[in-house]
C-alpha atoms as a PDB file:
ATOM      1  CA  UNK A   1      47.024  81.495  -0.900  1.00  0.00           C
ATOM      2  CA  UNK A   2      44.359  80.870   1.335  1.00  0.00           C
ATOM      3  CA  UNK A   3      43.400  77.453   2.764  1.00  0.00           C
ATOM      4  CA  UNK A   4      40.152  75.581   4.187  1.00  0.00           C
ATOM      5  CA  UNK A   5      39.214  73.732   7.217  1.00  0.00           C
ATOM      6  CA  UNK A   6      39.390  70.342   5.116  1.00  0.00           C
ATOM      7  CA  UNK A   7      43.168  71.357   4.449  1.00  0.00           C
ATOM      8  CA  UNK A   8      43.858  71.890   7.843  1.00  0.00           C
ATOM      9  CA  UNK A   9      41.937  68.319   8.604  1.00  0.00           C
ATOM     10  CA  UNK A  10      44.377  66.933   5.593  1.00  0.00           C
ATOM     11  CA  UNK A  11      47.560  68.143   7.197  1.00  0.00           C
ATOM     12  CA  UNK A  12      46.324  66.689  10.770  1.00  0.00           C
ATOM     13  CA  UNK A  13      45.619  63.232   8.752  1.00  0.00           C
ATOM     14  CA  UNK A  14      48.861  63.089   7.038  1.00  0.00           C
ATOM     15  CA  UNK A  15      51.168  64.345  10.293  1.00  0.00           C
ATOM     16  CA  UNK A  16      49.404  63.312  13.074  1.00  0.00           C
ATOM     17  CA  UNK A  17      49.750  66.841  14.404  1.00  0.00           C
ATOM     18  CA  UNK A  18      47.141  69.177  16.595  1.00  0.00           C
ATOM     19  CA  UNK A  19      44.332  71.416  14.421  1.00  0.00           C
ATOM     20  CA  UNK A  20      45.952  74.966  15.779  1.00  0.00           C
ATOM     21  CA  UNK A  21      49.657  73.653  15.128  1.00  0.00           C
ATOM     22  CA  UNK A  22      48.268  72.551  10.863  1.00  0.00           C
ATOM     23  CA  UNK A  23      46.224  75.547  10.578  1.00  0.00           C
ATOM     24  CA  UNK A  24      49.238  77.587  11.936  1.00  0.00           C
ATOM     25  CA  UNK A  25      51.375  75.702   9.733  1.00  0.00           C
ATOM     26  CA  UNK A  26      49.107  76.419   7.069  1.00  0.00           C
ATOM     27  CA  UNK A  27      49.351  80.008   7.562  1.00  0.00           C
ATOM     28  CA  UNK A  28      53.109  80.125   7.741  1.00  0.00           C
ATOM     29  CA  UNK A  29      53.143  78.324   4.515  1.00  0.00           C
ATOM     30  CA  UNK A  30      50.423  80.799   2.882  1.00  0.00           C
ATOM     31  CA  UNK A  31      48.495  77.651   2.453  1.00  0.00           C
ATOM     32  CA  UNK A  32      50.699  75.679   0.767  1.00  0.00           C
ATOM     33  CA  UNK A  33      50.706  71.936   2.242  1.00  0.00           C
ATOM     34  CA  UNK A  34      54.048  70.958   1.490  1.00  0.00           C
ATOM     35  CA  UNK A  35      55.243  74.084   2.622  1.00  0.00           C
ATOM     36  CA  UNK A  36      53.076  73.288   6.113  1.00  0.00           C
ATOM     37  CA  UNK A  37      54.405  69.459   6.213  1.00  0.00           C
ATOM     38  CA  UNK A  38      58.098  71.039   5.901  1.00  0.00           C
ATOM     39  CA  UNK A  39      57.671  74.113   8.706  1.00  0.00           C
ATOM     40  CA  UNK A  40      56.229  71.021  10.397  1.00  0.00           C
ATOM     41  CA  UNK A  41      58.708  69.148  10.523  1.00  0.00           C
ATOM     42  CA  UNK A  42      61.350  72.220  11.144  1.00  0.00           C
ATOM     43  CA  UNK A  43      59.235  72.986  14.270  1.00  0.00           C
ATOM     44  CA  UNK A  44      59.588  69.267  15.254  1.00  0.00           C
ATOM     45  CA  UNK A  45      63.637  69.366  14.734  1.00  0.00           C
ATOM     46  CA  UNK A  46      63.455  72.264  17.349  1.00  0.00           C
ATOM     47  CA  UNK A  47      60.859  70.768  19.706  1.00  0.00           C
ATOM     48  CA  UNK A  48      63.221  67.301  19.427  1.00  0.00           C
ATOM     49  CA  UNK A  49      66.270  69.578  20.184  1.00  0.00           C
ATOM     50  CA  UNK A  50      64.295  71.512  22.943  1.00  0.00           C
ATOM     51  CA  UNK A  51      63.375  67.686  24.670  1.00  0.00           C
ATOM     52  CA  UNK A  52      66.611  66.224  23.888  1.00  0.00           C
ATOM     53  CA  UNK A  53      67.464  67.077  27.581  1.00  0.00           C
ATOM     54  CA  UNK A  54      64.808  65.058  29.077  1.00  0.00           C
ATOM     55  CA  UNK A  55      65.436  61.471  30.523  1.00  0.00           C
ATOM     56  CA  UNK A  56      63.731  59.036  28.827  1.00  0.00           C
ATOM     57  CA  UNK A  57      63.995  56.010  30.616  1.00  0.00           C
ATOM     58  CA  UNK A  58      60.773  54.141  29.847  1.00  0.00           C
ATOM     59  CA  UNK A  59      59.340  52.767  26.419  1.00  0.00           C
ATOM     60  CA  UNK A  60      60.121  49.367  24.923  1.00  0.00           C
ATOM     61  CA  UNK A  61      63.010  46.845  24.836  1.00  0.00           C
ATOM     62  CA  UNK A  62      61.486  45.259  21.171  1.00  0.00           C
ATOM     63  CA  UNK A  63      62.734  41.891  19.976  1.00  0.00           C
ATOM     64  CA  UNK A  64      61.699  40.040  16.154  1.00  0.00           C
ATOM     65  CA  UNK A  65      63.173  38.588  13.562  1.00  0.00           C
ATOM     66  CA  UNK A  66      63.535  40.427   9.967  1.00  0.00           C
ATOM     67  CA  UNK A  67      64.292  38.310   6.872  1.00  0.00           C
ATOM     68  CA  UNK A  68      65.778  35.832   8.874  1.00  0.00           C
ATOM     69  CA  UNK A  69      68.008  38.403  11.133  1.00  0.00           C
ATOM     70  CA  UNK A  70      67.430  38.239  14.854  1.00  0.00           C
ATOM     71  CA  UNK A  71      67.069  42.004  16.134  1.00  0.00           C
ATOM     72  CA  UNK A  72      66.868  43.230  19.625  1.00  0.00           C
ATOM     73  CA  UNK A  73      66.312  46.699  20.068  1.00  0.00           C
ATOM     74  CA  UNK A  74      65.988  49.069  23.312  1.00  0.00           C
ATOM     75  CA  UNK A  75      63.956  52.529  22.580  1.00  0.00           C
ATOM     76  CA  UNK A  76      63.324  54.765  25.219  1.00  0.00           C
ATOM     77  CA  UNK A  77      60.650  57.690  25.739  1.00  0.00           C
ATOM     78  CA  UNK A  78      59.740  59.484  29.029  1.00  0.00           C
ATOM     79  CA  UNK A  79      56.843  57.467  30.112  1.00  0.00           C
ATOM     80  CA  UNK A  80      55.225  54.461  29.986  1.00  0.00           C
ATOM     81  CA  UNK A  81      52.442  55.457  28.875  1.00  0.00           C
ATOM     82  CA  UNK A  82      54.068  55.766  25.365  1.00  0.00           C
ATOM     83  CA  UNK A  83      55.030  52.317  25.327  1.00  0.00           C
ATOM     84  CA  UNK A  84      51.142  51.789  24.373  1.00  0.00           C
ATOM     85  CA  UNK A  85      51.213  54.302  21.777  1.00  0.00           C
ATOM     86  CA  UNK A  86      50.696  52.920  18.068  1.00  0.00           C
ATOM     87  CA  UNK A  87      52.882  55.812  16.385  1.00  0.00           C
ATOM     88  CA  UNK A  88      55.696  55.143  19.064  1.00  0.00           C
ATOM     89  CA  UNK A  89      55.447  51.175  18.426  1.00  0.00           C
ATOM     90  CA  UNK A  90      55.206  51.478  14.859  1.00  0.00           C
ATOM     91  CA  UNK A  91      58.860  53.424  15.126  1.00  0.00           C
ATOM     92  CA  UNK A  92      60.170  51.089  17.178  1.00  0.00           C
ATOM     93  CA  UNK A  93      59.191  48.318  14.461  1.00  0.00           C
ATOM     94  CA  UNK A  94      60.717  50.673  11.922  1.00  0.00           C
ATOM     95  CA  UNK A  95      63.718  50.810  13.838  1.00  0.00           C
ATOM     96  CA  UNK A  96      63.977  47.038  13.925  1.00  0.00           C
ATOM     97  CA  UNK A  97      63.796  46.504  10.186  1.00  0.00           C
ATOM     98  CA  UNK A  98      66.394  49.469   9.105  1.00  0.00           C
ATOM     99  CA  UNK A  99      68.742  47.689  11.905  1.00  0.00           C
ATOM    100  CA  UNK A 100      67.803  44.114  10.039  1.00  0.00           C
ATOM    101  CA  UNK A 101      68.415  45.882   6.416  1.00  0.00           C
ATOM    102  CA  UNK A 102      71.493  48.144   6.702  1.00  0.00           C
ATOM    103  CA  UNK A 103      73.490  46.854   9.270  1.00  0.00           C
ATOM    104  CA  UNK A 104      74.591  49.791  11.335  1.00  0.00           C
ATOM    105  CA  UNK A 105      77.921  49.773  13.199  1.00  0.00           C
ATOM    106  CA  UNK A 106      75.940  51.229  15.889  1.00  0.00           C
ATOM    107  CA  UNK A 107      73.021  53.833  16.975  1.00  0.00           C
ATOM    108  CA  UNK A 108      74.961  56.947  15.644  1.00  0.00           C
ATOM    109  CA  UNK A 109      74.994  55.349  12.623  1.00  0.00           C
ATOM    110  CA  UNK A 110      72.440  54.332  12.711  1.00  0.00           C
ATOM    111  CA  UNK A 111      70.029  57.507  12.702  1.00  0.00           C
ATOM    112  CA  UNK A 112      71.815  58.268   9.492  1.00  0.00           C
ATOM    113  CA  UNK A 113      70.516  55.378   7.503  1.00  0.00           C
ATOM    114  CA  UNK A 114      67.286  55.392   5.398  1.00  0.00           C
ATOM    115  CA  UNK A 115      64.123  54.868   7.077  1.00  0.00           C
ATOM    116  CA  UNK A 116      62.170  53.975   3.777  1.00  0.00           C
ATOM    117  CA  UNK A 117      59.572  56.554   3.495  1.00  0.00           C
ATOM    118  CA  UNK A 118      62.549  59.535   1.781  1.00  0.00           C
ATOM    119  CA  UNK A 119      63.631  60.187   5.664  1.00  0.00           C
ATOM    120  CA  UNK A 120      66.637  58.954   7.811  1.00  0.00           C
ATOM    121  CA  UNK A 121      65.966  57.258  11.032  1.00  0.00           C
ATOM    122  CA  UNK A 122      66.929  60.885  12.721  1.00  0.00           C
ATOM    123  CA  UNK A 123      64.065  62.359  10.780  1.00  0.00           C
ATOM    124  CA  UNK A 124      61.473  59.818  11.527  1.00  0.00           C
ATOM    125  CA  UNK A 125      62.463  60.102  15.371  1.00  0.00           C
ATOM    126  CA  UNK A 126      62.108  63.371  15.298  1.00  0.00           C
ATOM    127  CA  UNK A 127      58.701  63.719  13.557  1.00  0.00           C
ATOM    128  CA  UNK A 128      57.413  61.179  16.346  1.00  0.00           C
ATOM    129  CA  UNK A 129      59.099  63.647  19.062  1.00  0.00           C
ATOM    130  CA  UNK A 130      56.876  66.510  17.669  1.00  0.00           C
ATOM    131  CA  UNK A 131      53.622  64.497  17.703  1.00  0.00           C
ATOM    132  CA  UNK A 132      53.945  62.051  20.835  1.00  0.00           C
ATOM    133  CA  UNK A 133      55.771  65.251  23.027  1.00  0.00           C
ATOM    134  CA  UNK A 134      58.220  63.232  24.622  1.00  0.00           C
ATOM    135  CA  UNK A 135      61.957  62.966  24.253  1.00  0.00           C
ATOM    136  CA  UNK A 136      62.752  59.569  22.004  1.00  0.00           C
ATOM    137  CA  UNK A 137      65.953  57.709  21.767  1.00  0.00           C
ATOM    138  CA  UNK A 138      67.027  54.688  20.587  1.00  0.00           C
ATOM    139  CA  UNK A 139      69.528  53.444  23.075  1.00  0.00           C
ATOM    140  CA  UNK A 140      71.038  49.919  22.051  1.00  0.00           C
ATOM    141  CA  UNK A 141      70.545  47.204  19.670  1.00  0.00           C
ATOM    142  CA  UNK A 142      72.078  43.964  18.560  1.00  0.00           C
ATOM    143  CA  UNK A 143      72.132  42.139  15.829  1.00  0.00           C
ATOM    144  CA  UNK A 144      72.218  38.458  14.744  1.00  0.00           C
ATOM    145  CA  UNK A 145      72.874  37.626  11.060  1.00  0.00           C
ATOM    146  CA  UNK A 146      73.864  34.096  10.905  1.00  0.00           C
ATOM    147  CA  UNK A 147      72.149  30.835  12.635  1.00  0.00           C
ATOM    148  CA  UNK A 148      68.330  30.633  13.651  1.00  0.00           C
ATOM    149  CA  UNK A 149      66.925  33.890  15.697  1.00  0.00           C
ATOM    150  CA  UNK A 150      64.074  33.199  18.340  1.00  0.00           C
ATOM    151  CA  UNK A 151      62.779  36.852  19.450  1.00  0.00           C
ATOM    152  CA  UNK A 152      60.884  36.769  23.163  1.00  0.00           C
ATOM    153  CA  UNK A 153      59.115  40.166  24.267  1.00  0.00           C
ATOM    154  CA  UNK A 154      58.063  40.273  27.875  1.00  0.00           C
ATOM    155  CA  UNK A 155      55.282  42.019  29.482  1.00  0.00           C
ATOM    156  CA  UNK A 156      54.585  44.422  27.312  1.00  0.00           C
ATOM    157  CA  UNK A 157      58.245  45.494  26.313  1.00  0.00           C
ATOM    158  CA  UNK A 158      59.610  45.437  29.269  1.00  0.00           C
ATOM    159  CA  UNK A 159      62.126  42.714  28.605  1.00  0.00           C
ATOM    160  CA  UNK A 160      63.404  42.148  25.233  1.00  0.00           C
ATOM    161  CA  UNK A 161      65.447  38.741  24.266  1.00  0.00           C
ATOM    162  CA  UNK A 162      66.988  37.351  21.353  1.00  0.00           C
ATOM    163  CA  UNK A 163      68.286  33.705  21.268  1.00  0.00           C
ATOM    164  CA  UNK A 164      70.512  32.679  18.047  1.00  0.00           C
ATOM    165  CA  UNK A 165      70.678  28.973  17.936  1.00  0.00           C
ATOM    166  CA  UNK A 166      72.807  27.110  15.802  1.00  0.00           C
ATOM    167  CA  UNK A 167      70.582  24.238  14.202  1.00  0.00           C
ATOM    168  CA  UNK A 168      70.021  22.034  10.863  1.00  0.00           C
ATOM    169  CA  UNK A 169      66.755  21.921  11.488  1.00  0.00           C
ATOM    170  CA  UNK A 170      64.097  24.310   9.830  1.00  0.00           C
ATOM    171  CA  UNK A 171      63.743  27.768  11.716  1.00  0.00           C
ATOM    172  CA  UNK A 172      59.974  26.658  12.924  1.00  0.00           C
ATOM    173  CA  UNK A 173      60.930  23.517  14.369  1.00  0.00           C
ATOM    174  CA  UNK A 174      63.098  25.098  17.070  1.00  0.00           C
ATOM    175  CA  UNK A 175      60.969  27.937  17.723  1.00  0.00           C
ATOM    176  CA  UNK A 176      59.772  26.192  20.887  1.00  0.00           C
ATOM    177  CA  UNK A 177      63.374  25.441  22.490  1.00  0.00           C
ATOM    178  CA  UNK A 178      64.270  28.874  21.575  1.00  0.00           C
ATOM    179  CA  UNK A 179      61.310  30.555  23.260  1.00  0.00           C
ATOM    180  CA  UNK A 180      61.652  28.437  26.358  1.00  0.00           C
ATOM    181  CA  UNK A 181      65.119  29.159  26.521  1.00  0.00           C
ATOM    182  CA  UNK A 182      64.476  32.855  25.974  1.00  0.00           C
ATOM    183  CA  UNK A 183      61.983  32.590  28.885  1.00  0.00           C
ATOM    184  CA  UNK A 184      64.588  31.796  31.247  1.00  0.00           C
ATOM    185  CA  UNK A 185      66.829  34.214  30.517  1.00  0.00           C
ATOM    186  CA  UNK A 186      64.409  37.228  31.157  1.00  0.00           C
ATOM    187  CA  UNK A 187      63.313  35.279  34.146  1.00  0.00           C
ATOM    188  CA  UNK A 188      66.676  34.611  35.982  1.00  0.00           C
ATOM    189  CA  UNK A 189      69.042  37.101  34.146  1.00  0.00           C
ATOM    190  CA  UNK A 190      72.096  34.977  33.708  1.00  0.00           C
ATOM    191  CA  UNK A 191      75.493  36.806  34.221  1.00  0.00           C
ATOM    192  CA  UNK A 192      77.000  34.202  31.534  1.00  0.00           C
ATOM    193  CA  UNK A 193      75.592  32.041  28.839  1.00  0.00           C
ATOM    194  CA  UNK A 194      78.117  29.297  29.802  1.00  0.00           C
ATOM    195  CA  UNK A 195      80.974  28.603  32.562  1.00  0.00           C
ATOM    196  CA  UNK A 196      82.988  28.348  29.567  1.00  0.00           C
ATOM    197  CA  UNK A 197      82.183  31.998  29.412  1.00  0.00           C
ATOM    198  CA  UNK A 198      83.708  33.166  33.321  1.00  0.00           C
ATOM    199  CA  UNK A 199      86.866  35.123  33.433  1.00  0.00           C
ATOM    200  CA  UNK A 200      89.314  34.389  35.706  1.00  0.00           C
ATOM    201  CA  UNK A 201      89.159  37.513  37.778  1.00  0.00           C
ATOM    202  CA  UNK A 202      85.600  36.545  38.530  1.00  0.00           C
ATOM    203  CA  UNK A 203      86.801  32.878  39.802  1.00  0.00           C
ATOM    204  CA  UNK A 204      89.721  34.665  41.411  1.00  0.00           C
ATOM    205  CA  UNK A 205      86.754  36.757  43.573  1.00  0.00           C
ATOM    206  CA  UNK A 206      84.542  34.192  44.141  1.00  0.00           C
ATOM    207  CA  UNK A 207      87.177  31.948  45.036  1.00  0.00           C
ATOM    208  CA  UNK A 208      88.662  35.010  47.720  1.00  0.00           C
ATOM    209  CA  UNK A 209      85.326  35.359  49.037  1.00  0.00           C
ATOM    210  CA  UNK A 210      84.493  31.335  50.192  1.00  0.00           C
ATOM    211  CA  UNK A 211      88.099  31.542  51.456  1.00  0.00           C
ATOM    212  CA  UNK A 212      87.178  34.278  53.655  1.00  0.00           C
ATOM    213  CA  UNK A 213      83.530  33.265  54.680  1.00  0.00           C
ATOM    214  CA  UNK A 214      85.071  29.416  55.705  1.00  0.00           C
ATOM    215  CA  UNK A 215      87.829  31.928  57.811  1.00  0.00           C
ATOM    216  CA  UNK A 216      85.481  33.075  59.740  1.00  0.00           C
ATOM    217  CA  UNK A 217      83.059  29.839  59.809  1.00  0.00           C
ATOM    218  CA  UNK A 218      84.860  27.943  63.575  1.00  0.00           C
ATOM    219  CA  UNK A 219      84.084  24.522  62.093  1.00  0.00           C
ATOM    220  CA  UNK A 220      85.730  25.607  58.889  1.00  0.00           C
ATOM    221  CA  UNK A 221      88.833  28.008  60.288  1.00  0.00           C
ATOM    222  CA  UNK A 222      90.870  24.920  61.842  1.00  0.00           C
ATOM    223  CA  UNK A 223      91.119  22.393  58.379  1.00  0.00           C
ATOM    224  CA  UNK A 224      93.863  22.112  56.529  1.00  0.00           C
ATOM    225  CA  UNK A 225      94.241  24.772  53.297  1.00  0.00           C
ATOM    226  CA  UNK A 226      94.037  21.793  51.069  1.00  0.00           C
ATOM    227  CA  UNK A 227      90.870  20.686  52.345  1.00  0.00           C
ATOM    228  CA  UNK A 228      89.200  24.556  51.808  1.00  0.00           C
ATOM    229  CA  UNK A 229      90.426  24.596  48.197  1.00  0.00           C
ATOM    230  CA  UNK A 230      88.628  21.199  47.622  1.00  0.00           C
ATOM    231  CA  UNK A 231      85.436  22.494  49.062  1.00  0.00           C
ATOM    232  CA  UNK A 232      85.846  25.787  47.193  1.00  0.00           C
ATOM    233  CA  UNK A 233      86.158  23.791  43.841  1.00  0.00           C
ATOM    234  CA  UNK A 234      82.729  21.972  44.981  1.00  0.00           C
ATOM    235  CA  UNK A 235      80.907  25.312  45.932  1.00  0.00           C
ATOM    236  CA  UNK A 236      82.444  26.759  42.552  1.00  0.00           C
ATOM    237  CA  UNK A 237      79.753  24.390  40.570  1.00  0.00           C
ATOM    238  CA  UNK A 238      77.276  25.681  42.283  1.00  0.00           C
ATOM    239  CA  UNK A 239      78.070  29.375  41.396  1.00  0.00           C
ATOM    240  CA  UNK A 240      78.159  28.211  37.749  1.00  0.00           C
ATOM    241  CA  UNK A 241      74.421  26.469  38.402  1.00  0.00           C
ATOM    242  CA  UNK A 242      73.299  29.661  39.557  1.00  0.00           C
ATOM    243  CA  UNK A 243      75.421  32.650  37.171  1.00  0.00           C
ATOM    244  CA  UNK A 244      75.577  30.094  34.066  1.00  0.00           C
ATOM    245  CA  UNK A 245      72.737  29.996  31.249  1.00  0.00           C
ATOM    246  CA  UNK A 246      73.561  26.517  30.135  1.00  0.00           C
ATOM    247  CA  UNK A 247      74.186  25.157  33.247  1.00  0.00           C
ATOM    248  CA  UNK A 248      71.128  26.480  35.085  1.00  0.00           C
ATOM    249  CA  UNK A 249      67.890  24.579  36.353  1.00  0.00           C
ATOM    250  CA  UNK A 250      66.121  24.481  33.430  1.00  0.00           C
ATOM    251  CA  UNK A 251      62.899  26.198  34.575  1.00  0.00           C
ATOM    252  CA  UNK A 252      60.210  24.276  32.868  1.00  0.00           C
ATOM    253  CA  UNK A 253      61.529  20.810  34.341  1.00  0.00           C
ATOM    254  CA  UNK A 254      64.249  20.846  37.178  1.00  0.00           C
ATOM    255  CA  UNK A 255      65.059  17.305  36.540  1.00  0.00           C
ATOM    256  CA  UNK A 256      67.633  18.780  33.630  1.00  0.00           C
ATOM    257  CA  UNK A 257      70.001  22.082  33.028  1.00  0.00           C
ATOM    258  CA  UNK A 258      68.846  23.943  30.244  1.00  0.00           C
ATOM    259  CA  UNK A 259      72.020  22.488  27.778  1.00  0.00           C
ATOM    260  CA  UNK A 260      70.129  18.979  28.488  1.00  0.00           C
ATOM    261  CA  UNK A 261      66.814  19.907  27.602  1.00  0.00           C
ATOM    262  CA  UNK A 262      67.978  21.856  24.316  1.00  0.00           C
ATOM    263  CA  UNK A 263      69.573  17.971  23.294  1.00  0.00           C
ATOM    264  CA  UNK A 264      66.610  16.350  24.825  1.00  0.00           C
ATOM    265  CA  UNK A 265      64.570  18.306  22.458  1.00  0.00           C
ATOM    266  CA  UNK A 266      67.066  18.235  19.495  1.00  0.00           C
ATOM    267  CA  UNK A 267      66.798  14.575  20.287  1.00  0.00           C
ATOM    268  CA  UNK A 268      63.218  14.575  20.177  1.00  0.00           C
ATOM    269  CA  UNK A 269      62.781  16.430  16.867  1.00  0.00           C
ATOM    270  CA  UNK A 270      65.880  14.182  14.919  1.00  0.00           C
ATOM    271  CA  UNK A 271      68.229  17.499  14.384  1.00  0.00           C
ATOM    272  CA  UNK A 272      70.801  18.663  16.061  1.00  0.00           C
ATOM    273  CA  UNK A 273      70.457  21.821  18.064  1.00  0.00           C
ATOM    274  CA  UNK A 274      72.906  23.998  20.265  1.00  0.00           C
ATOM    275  CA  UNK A 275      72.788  27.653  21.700  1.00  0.00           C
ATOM    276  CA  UNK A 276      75.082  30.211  20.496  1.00  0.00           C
ATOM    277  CA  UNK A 277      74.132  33.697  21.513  1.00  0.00           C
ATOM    278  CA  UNK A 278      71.823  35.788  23.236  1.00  0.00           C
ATOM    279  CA  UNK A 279      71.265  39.153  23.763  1.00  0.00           C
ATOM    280  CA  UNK A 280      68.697  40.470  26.800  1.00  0.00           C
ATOM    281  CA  UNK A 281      67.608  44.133  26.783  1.00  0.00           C
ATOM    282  CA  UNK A 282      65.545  45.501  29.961  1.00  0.00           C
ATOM    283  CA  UNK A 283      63.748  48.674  29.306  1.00  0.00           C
ATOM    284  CA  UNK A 284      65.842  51.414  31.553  1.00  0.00           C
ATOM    285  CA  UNK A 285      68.385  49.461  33.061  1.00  0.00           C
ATOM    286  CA  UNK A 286      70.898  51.968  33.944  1.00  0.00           C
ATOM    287  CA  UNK A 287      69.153  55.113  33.458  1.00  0.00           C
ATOM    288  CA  UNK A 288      68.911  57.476  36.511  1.00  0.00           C
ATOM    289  CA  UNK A 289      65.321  58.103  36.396  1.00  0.00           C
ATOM    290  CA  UNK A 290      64.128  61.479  36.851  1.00  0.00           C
ATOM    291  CA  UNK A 291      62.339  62.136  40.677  1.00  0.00           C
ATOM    292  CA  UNK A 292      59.843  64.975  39.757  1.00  0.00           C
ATOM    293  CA  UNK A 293      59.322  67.385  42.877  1.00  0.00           C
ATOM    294  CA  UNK A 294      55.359  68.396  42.496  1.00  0.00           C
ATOM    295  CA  UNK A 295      55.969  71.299  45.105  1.00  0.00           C
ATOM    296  CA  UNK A 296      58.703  72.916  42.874  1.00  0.00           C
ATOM    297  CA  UNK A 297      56.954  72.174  39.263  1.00  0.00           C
ATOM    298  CA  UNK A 298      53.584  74.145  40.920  1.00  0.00           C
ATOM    299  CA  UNK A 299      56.105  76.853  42.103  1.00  0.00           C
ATOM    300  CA  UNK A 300      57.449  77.100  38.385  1.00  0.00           C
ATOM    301  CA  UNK A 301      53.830  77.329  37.295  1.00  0.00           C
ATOM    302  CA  UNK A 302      52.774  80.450  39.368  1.00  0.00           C
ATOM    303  CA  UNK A 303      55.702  82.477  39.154  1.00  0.00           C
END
């Protein structure tokens, strides 16, 4: 069956795919387009496969709410340039609202649930990996059912946070607390969200090292054991100031810790408002980012 330049222009419009790839496709398919849309997309399982080995350490850390369910999702590609891309972000939305719908246990199951167009998420991914040419993976997500979600995206992607507040006040009437509070963890990074929250063995170090630091302090090394513990305790609150979400400076006003302004401004509204979780997702934390060596990538090029 032979095919036309306007086919070949369809096929680009409707996968987002080069001119010589469609009117290859095209050929392949002895001009059939759903023939060409379906070679396409075998040629993009194999192009995914062929990438799969890539690190992908850049792309988005993505945080909204879907039908009332807080979602925080991390979504990696190989450079940051994709994180600007409109097919990549509209994925990564995608992502989000199958997460928000079905439920997943987690991202291998994920990539087997519907993505709402006839494809599973694994499909959709790869389809994106064919047109973008970079390796895509969904890395992480979490998910907040219950209570009121307040989603936070920072610069660009780079940071996303999730704070689930527990409230009997409408959802937009603690959107403000939830943001600020959001703000502060991607700023400062608490280790926990409250002292409630620290394990022993982490006291037990803490505790080990100020021991050892007032050892070796000569105004410290001479009192009594009894006297170290005590002043151990009192350096112990200031570890949970600085490690401790709800005990932190609250940012906006250091007059308060965070827990005070969220009843300050429970207070202020006539509801009752208290934090519950919080999830914080930083693009690439963790991932061993690749070092390319230009000398070595020319060498491969001239051989």
């Amino acid at each position: 069956m032979a095919f036309t330049a306007a086919d070949v222009k369809n096929l680009r419009e409707m996968t987002g795919v080069g001119m010589m790839e469609c009117k290859k496709a095209l050929t392949e398919a002895d001009g059939n387009i759903d023939k060409a849309v379906e070679w396409l997309r075998e040629k993009g399982l194999a192009t995914a496969q062929k990438k799969a080995g890539r690190i992908a350490a850049e792309g988005v850390a993505f945080a909204t709410v879907v039908d009332g369910v807080g979602v925080a999702v991390e979504v990696n590609a190989e450079s940051d340039f994709v994180a600007k891309n409109e097919l990549f972000n509209e994925y990564v939305k995608g992502v989000a609202a199958v997460i928000a719908k079905e439920n997943p246990a987690d991202v291998e199951e994920l990539y087997t649930k519907p993505y709402g167009n006839g494809k599973t998420v694994k499909d959709e991914q790869n389809d994106k990996v064919l047109v973008i040419g970079e390796n895509i993976n969904v890395r992480r997500f979490a998910r907040f059912p219950e209570g009121v979600s307040v989603p936070y995206v920072h610069m660009g992607g780079k940071i996303g946070v999730i704070v689930n507040l527990d409230t009997d006040l409408p959802a937009d009437k603690v959107e403000t607390i939830g943001k600020d509070v959001a703000m502060q963890i991607a700023a400062l990074n608490p280790r926990f969200w409250d002292k409630s929250g620290v394990t022993q063995d982490v006291l037990d170090e803490e505790k080990k090292i100020m021991m050892a630091q007032m050892a070796e302090d000569p105004k410290m090394a001479g009192k009594p054991e009894a006297v170290r513990e005590k002043i151990v305790m009192g350096k112990l609150n200031k570890f949970y100031e600085e490690n401790c979400l709800l005990q932190q400076e609250f940012v906006k006003d250091n007059t308060m810790t965070v827990e005070k302004y969220i009843a300050s401004a429970a207070k202020a509204l006539g509801g009752s408002v208290s934090f519950k979780d919080a999830v914080r997702f930083e693009k690439g934390e963790g991932i061993e980012k690749r070092v390319d060596d230009l000398a070595a990538e020319v060498a491969k090029m001239v051989k």
